[in-house]
N, C-alpha and C. Protein backbone atom coordinates (compact mmCIF):
# COMPACT_ATOMS: atom_id res chain seq x y z
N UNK A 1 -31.49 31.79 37.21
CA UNK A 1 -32.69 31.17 36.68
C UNK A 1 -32.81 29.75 37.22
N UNK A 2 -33.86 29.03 37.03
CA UNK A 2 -34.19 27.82 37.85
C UNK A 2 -33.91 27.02 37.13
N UNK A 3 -32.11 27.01 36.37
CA UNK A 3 -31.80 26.34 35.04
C UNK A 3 -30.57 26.27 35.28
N UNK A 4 -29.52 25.55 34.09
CA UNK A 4 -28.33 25.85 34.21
C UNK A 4 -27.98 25.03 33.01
N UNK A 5 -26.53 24.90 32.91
CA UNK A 5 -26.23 25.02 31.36
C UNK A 5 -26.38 23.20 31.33
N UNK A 6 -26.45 23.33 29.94
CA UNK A 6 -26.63 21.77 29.63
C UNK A 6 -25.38 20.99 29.77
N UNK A 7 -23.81 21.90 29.25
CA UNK A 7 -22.65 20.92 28.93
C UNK A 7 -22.57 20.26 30.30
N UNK A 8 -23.26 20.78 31.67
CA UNK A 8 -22.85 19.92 32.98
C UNK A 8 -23.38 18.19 33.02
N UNK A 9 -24.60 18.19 32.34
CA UNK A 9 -25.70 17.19 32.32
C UNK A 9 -25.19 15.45 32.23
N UNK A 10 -24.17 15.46 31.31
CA UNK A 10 -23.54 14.25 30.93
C UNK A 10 -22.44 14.07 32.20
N UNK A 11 -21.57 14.78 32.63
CA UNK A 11 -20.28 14.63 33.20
C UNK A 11 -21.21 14.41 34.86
N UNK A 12 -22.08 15.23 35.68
CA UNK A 12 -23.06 14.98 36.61
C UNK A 12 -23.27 13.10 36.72
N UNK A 13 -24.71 13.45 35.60
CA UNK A 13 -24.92 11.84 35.39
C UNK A 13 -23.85 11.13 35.37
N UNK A 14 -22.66 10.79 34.44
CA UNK A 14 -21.98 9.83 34.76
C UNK A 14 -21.03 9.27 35.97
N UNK A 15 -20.78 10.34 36.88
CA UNK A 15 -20.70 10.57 38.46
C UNK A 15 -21.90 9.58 39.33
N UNK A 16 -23.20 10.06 39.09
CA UNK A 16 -23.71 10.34 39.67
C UNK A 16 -24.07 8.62 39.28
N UNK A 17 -24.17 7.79 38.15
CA UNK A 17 -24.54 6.28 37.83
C UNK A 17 -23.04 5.45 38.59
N UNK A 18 -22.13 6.33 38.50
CA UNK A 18 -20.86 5.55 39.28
C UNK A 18 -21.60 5.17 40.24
N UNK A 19 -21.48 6.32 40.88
CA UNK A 19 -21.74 5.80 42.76
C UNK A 19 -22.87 5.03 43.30
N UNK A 20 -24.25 5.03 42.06
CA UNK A 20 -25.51 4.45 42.44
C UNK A 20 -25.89 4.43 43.74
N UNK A 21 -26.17 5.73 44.12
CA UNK A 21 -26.85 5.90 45.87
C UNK A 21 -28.24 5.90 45.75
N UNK A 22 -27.82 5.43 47.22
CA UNK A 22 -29.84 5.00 46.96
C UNK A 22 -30.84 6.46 47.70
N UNK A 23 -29.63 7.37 48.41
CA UNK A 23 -30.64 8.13 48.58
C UNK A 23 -29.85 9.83 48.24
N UNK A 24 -30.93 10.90 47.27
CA UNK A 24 -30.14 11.79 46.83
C UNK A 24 -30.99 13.56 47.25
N UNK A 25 -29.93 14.18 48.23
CA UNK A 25 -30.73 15.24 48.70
C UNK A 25 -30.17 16.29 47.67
N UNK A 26 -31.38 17.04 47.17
CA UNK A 26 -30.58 18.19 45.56
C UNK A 26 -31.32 19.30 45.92
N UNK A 27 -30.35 20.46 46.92
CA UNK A 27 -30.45 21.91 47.48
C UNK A 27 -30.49 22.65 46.15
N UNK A 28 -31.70 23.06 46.06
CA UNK A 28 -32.20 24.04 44.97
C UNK A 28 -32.36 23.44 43.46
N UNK A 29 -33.90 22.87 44.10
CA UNK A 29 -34.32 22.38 42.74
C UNK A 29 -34.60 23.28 41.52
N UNK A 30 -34.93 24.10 41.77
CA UNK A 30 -35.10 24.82 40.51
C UNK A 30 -36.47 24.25 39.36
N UNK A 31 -35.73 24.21 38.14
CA UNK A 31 -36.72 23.39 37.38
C UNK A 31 -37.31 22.02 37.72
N UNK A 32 -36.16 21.57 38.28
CA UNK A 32 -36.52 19.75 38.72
C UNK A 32 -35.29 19.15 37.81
N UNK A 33 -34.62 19.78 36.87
CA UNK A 33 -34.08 18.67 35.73
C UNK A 33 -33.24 17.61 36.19
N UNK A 34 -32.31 18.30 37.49
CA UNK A 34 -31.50 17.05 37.79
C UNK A 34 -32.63 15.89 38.39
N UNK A 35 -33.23 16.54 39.06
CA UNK A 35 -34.69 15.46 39.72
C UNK A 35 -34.59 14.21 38.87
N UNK A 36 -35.39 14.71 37.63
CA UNK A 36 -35.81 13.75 36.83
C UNK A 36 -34.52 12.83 35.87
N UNK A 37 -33.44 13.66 36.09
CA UNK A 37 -32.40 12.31 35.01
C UNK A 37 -32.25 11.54 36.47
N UNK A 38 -31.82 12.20 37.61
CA UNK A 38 -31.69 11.09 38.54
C UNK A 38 -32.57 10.04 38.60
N UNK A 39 -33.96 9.85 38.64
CA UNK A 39 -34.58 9.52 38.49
C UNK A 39 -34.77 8.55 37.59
N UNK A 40 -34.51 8.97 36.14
CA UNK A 40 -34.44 7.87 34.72
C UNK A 40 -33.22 7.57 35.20
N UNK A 41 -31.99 8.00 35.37
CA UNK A 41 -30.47 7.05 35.60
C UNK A 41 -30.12 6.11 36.88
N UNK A 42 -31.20 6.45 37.27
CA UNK A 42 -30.80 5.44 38.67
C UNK A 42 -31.78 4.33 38.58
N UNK A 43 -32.90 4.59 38.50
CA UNK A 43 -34.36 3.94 38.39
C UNK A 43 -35.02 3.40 37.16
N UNK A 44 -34.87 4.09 36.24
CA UNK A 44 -35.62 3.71 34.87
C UNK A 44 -34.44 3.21 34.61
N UNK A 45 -33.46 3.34 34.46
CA UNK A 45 -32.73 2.75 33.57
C UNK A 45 -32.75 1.83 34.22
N UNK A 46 -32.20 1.20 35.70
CA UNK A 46 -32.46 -0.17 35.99
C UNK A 46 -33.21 -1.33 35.67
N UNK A 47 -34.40 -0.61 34.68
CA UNK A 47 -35.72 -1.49 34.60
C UNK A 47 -35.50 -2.41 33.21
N UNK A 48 -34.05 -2.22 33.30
CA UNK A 48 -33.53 -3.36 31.70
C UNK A 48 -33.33 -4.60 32.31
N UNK A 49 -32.79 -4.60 33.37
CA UNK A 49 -32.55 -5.83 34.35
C UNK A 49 -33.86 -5.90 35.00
N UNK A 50 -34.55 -4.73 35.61
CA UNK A 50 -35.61 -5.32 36.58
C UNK A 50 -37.17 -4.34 36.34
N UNK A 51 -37.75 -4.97 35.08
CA UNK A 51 -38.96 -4.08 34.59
C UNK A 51 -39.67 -3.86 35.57
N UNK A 52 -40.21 -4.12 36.68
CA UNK A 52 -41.10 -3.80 37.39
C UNK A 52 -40.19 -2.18 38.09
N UNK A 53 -39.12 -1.45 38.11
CA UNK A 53 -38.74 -0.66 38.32
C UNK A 53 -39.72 0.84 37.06
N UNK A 54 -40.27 0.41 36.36
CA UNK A 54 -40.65 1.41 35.53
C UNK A 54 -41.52 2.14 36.13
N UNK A 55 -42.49 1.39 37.27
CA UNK A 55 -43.64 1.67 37.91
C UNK A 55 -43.35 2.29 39.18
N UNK A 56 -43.33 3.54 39.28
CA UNK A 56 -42.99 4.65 40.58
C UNK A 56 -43.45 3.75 41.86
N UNK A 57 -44.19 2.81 42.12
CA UNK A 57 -44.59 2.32 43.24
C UNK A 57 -43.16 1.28 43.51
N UNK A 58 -42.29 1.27 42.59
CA UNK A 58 -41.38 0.13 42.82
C UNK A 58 -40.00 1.03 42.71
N UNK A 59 -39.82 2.22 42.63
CA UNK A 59 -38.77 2.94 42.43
C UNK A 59 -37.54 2.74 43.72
N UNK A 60 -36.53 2.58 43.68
CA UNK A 60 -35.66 2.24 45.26
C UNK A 60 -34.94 3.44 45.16
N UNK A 61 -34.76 4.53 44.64
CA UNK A 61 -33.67 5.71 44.71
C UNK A 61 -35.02 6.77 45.85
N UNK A 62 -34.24 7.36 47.13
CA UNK A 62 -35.23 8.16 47.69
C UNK A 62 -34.91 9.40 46.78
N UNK A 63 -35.12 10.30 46.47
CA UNK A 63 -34.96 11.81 45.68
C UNK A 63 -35.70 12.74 46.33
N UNK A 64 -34.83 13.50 47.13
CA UNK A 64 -35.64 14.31 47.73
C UNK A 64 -35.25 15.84 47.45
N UNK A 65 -35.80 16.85 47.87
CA UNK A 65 -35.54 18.38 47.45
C UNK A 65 -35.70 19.39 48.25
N UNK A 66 -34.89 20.50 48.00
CA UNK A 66 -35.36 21.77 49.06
C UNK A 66 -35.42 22.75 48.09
N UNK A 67 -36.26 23.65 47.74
CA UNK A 67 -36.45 24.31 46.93
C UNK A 67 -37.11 26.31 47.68
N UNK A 68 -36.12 27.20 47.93
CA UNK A 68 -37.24 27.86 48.80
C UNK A 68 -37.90 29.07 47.87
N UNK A 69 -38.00 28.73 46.49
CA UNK A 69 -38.95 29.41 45.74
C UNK A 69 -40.00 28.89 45.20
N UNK A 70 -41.30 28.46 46.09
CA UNK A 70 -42.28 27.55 45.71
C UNK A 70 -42.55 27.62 44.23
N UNK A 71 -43.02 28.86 43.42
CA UNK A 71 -43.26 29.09 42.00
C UNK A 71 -42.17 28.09 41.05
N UNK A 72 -41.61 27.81 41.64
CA UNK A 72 -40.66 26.66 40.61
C UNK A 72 -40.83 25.15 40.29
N UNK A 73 -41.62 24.66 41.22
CA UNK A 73 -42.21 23.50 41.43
C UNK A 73 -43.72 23.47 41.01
N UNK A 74 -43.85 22.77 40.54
CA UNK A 74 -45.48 22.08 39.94
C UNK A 74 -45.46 20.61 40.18
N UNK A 75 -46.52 20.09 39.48
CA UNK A 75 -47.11 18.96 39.29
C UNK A 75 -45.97 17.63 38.68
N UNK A 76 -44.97 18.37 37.62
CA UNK A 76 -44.04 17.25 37.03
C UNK A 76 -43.44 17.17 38.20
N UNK A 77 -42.83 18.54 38.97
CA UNK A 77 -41.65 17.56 39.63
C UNK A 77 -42.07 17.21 41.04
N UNK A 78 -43.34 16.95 41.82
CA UNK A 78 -43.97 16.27 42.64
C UNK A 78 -44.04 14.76 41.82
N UNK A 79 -43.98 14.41 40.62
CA UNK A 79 -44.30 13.09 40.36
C UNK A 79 -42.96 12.57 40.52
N UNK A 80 -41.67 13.54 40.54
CA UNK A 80 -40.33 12.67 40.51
C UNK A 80 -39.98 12.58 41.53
N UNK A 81 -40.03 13.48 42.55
CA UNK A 81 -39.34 13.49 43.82
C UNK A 81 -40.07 12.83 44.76
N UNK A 82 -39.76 12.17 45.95
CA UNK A 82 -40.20 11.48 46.68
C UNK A 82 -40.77 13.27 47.29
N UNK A 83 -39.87 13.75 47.59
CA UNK A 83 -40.40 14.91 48.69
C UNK A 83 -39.82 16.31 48.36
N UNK A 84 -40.84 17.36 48.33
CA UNK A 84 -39.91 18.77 48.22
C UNK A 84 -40.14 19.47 48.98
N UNK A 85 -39.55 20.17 49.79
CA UNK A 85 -39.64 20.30 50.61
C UNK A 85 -39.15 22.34 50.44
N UNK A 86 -40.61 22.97 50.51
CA UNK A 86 -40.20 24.56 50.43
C UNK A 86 -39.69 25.46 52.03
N UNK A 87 -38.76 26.12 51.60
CA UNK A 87 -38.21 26.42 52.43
C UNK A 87 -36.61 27.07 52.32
N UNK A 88 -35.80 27.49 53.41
CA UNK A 88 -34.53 28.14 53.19
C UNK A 88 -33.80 26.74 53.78
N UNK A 89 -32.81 26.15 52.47
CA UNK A 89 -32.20 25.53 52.89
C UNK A 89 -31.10 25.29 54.14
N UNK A 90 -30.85 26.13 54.46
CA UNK A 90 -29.60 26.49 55.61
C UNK A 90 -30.56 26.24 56.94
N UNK A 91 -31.76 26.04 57.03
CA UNK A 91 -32.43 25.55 58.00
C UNK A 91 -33.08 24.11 57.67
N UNK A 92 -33.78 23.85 56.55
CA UNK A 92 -34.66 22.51 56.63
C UNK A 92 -33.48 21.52 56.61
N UNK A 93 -32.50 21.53 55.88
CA UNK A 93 -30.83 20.32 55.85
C UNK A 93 -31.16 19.73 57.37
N UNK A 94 -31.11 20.68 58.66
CA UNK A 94 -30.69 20.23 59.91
C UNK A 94 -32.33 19.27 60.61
N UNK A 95 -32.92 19.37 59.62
CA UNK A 95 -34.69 18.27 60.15
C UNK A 95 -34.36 17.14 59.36
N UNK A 96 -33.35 17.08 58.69
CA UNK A 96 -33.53 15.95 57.62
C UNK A 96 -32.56 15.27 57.88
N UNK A 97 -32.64 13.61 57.14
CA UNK A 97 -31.66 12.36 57.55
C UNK A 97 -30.71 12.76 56.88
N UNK A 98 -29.97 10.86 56.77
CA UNK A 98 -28.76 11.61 56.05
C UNK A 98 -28.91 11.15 54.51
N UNK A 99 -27.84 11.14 53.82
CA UNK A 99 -28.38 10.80 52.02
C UNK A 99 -26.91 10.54 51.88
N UNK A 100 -27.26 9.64 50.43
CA UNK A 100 -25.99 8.93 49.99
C UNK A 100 -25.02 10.31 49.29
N UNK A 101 -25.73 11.14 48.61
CA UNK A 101 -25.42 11.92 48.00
C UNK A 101 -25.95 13.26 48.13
N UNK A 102 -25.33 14.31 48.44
CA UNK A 102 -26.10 15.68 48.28
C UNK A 102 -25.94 16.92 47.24
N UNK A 103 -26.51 17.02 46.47
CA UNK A 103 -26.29 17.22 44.83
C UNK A 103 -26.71 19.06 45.20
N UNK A 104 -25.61 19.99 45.08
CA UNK A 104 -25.63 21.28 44.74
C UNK A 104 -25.02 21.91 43.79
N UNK A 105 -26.31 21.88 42.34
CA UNK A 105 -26.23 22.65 41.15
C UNK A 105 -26.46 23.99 40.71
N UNK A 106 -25.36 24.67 40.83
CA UNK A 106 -25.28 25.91 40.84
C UNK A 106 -26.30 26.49 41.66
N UNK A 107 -25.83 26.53 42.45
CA UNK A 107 -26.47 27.20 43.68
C UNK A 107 -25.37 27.65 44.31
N UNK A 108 -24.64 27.07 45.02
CA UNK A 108 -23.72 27.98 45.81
C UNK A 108 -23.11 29.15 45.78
N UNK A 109 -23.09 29.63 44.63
CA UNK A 109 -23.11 31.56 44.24
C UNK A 109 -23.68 32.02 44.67
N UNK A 110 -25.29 31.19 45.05
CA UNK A 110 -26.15 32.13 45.85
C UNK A 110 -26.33 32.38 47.01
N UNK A 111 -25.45 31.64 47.51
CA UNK A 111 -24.80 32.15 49.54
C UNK A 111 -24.14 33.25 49.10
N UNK A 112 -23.96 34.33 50.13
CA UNK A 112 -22.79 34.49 50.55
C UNK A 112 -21.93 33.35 50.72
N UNK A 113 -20.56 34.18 50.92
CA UNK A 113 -19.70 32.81 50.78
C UNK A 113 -19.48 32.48 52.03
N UNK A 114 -19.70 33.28 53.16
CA UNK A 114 -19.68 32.33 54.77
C UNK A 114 -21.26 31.49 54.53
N UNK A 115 -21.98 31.96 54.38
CA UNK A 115 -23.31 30.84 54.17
C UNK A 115 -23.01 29.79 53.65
N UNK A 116 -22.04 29.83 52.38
CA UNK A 116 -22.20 28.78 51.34
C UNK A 116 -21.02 28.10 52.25
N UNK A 117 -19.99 28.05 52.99
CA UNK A 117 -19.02 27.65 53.72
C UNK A 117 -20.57 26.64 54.63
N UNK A 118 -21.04 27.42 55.22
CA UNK A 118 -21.57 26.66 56.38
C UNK A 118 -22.43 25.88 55.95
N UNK A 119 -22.91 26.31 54.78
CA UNK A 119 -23.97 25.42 53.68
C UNK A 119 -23.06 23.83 53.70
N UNK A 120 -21.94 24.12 53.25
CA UNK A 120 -21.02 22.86 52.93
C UNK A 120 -21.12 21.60 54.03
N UNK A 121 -20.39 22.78 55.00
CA UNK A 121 -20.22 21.81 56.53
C UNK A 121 -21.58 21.15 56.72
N UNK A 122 -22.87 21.56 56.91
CA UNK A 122 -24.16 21.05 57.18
C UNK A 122 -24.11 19.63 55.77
N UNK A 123 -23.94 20.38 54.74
CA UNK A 123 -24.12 18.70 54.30
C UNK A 123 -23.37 17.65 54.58
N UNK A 124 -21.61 18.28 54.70
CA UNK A 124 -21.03 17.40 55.71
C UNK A 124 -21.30 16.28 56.39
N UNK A 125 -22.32 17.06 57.46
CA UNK A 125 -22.78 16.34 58.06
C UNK A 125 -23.90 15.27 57.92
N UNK A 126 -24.56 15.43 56.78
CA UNK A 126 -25.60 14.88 56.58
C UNK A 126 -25.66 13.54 55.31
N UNK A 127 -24.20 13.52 54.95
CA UNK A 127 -24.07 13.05 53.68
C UNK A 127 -22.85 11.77 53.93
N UNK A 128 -23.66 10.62 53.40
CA UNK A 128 -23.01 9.36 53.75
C UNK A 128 -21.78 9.10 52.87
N UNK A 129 -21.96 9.37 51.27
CA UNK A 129 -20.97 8.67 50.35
C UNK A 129 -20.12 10.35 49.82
N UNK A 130 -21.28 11.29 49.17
CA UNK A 130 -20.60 12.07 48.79
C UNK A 130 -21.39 13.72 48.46
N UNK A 131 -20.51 14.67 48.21
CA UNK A 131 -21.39 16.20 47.99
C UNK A 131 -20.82 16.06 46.61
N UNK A 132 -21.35 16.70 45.75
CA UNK A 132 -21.06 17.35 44.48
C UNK A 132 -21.78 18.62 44.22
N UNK A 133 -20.95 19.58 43.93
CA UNK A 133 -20.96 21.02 43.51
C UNK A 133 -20.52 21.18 42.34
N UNK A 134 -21.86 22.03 41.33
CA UNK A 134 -20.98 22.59 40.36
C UNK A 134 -21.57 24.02 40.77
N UNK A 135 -20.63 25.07 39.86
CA UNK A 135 -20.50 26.65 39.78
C UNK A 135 -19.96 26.81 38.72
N UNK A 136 -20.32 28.28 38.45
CA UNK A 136 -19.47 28.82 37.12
C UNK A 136 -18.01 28.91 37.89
N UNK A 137 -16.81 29.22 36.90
CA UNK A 137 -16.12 29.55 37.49
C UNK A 137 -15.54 30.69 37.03
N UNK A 138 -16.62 31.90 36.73
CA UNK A 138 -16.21 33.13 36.70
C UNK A 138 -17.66 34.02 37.53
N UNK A 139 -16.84 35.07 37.56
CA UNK A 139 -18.29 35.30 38.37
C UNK A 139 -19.23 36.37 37.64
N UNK A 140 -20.51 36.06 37.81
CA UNK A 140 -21.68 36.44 36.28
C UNK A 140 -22.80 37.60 37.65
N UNK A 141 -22.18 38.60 37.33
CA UNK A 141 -23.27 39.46 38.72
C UNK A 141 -25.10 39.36 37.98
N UNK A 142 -25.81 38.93 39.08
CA UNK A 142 -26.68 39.11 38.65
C UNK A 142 -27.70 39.65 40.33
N UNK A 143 -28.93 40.04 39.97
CA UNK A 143 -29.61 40.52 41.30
C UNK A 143 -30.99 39.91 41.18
N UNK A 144 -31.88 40.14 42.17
CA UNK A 144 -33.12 39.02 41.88
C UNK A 144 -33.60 38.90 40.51
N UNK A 145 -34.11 37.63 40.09
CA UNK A 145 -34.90 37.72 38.96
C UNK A 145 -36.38 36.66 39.48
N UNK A 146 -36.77 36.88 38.53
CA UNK A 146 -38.81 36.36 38.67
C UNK A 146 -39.11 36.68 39.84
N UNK A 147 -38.94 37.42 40.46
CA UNK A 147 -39.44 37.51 41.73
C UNK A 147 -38.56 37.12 42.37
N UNK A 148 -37.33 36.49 42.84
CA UNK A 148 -37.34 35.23 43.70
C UNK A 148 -35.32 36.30 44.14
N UNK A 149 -35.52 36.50 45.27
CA UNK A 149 -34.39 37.36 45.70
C UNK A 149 -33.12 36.48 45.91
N UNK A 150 -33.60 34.95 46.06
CA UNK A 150 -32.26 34.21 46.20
C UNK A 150 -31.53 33.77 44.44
N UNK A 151 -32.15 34.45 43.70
CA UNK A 151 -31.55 34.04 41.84
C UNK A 151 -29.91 35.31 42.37
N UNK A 152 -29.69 36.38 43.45
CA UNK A 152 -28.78 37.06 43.39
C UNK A 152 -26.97 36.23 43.85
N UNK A 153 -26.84 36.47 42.44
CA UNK A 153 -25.28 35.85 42.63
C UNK A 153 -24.18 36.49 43.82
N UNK A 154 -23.78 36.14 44.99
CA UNK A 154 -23.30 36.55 45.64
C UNK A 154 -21.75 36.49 45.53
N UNK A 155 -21.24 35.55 45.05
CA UNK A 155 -19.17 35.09 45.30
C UNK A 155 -19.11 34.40 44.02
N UNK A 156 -18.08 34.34 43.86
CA UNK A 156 -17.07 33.46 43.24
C UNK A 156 -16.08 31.91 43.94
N UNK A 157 -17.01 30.75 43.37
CA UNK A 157 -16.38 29.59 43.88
C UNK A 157 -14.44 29.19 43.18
N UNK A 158 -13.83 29.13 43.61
CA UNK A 158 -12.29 28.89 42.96
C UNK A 158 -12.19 27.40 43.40
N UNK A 159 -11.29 26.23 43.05
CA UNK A 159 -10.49 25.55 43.56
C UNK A 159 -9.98 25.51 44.84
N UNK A 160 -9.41 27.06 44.90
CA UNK A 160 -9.04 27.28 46.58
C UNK A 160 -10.17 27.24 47.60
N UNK A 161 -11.43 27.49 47.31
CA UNK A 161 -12.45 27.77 48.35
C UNK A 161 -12.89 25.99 48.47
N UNK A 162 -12.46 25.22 47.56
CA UNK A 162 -12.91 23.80 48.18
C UNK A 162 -11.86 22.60 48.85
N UNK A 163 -10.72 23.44 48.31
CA UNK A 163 -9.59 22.57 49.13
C UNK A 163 -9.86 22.46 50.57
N UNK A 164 -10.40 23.31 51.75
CA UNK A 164 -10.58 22.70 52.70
C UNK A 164 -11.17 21.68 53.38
N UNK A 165 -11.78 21.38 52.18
CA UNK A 165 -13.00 20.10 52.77
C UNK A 165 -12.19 19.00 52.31
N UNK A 166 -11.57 17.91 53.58
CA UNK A 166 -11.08 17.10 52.87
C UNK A 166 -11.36 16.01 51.68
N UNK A 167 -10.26 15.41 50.93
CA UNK A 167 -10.65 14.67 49.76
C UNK A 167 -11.06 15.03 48.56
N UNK A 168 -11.46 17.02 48.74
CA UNK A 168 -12.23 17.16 47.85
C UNK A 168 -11.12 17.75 45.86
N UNK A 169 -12.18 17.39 45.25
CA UNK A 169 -11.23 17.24 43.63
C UNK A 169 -12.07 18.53 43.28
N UNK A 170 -11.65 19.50 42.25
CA UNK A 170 -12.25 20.53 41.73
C UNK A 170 -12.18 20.02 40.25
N UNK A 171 -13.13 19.66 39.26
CA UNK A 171 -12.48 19.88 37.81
C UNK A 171 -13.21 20.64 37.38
N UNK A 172 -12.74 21.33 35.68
CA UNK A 172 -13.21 22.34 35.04
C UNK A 172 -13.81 21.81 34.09
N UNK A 173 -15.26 22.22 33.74
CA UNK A 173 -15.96 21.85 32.67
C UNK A 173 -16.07 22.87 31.38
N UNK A 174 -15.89 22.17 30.58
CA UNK A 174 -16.52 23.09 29.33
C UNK A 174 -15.90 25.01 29.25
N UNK A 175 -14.82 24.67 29.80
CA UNK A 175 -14.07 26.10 30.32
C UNK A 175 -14.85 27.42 31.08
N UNK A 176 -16.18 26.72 31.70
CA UNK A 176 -17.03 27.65 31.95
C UNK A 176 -17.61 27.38 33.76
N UNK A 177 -17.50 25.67 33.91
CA UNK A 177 -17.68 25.53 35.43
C UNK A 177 -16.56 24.35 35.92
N UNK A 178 -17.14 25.11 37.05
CA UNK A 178 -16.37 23.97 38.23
C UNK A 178 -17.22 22.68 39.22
N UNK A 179 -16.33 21.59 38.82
CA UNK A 179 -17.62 20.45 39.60
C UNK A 179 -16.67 20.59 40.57
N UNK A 180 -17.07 20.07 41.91
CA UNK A 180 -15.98 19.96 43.07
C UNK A 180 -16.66 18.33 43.45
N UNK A 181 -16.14 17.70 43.98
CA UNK A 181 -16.13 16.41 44.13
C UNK A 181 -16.25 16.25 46.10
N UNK A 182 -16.70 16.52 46.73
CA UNK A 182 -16.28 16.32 48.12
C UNK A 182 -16.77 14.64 48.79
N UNK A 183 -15.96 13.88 49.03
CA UNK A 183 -15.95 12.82 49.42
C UNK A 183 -16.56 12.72 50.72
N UNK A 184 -17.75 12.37 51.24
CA UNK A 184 -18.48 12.37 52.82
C UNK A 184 -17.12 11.92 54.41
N UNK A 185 -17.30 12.22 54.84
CA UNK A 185 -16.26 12.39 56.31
C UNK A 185 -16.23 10.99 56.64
N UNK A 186 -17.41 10.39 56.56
CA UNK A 186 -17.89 9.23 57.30
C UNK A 186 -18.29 7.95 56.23
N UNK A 187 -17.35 8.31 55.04
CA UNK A 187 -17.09 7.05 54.47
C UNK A 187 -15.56 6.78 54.09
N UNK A 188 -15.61 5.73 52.93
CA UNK A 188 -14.26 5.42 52.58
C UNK A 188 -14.56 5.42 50.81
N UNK A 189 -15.42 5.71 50.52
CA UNK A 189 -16.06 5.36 49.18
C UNK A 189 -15.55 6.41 48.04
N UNK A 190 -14.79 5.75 47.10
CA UNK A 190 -14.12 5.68 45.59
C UNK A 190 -14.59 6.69 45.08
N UNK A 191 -13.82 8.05 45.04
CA UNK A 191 -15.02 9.01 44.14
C UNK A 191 -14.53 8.42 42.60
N UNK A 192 -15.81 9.01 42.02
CA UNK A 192 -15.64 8.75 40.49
C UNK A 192 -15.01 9.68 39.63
N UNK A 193 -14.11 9.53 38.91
CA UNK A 193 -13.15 10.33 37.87
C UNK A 193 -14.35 10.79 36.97
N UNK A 194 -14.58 12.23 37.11
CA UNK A 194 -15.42 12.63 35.49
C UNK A 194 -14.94 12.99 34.32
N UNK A 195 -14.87 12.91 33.53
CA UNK A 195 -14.29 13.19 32.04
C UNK A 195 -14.19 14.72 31.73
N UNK A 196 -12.93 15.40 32.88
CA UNK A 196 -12.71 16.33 32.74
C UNK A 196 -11.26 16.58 33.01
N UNK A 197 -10.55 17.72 33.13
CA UNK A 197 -9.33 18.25 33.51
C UNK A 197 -9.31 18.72 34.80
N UNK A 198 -8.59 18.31 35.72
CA UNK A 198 -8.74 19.25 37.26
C UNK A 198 -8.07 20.73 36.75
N UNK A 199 -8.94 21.11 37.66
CA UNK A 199 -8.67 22.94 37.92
C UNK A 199 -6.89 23.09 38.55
N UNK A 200 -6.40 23.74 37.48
CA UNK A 200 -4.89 24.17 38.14
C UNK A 200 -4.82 24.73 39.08
């Protein structure tokens, strides 16, 4: 569904206000929700120190999106995102710059898992400070729903499937997902500890 569970929402955000990047690419928007806290946590909330941030013409976080089930997107989340961009992600990533951060929320079940491998490497490449992945970490079979043939759960993400990317931390949330932490190639930058347990 173009959703996902709420217990991720707090442990995300507080990651995600650590690192304060100014620019955030989020593969499979879905509803928009991460859109919009990014949005209030990076931007609105700044506007305690600097009110003229309340006014979208003054916003400094870029937020951009790839979404390739147009029916999921409307009118709210064109007002949050700088850009959304419809389409199959595993192709539009390679037209696009790079970003401080590249935010994949439960989505990666929905590769195959050589896709979702090569999915990784491409942001790799594209990603200055850091990737963050969450997944369940059991695996929930499901096959298209609303129409939309990419809702079909393909793999199971483990701990082991992210150890190859260097730097990267797996922890377990809420005994139900896995955030993975992958630190960008081409920085040196501090990941942030989330208020969880790493995956044994």
């Amino acid at each position: 569904m173009p959703s996902s569970r709420p217990e991720l929402i707090p442990v995300v955000i507080n990651i995600v206000m650590q690192l304060q990047p100014k620019s955030i690419l989020e593969i499979g928007t879905g509803f928009g929700k991460y859109g919009f806290l990014f949005r209030e946590y990076l931007d609105i909330w700044s506007a305690a120190a600097d009110p003229a941030r309340l006014d979208p013409h003054n916003w400094q976080v870029r937020i951009d999106g790839i979404e390739y089930f147009p029916h999921y997107i409307g009118e709210l989340q064109r007002q949050v995102y700088d850009r959304l961009i419809v389409g199959d992600a595993m192709d539009e990533i390679d037209r696009l710059p790079s970003y401080d951060l590249i935010f994949l929320g439960d989505v990666i079940e929905h590769f195959p898992k050589e896709d979702g491998e090569r999915m990784l490497e491409k942001c790799q490449a594209h990603a200055d400070k850091m990737i963050l992945v969450t997944t369940p970490n059991y695996f929930n079979p499901q096959g298209a729903e609303y129409g939309n043939d990419r809702e079909t759960h393909h793999c199971l993400w483990t701990k082991q499937d992210f150890e190859p990317y260097p730097g990267a931390q797996c922890f377990l949330i809420a005994d139900r997902y896995n955030l993975a932490i992958i630190p960008a190639i081409k920085t040196s930058v501090d990941v942030p500890e989330p208020v969880a347990e790493p995956v044994s």
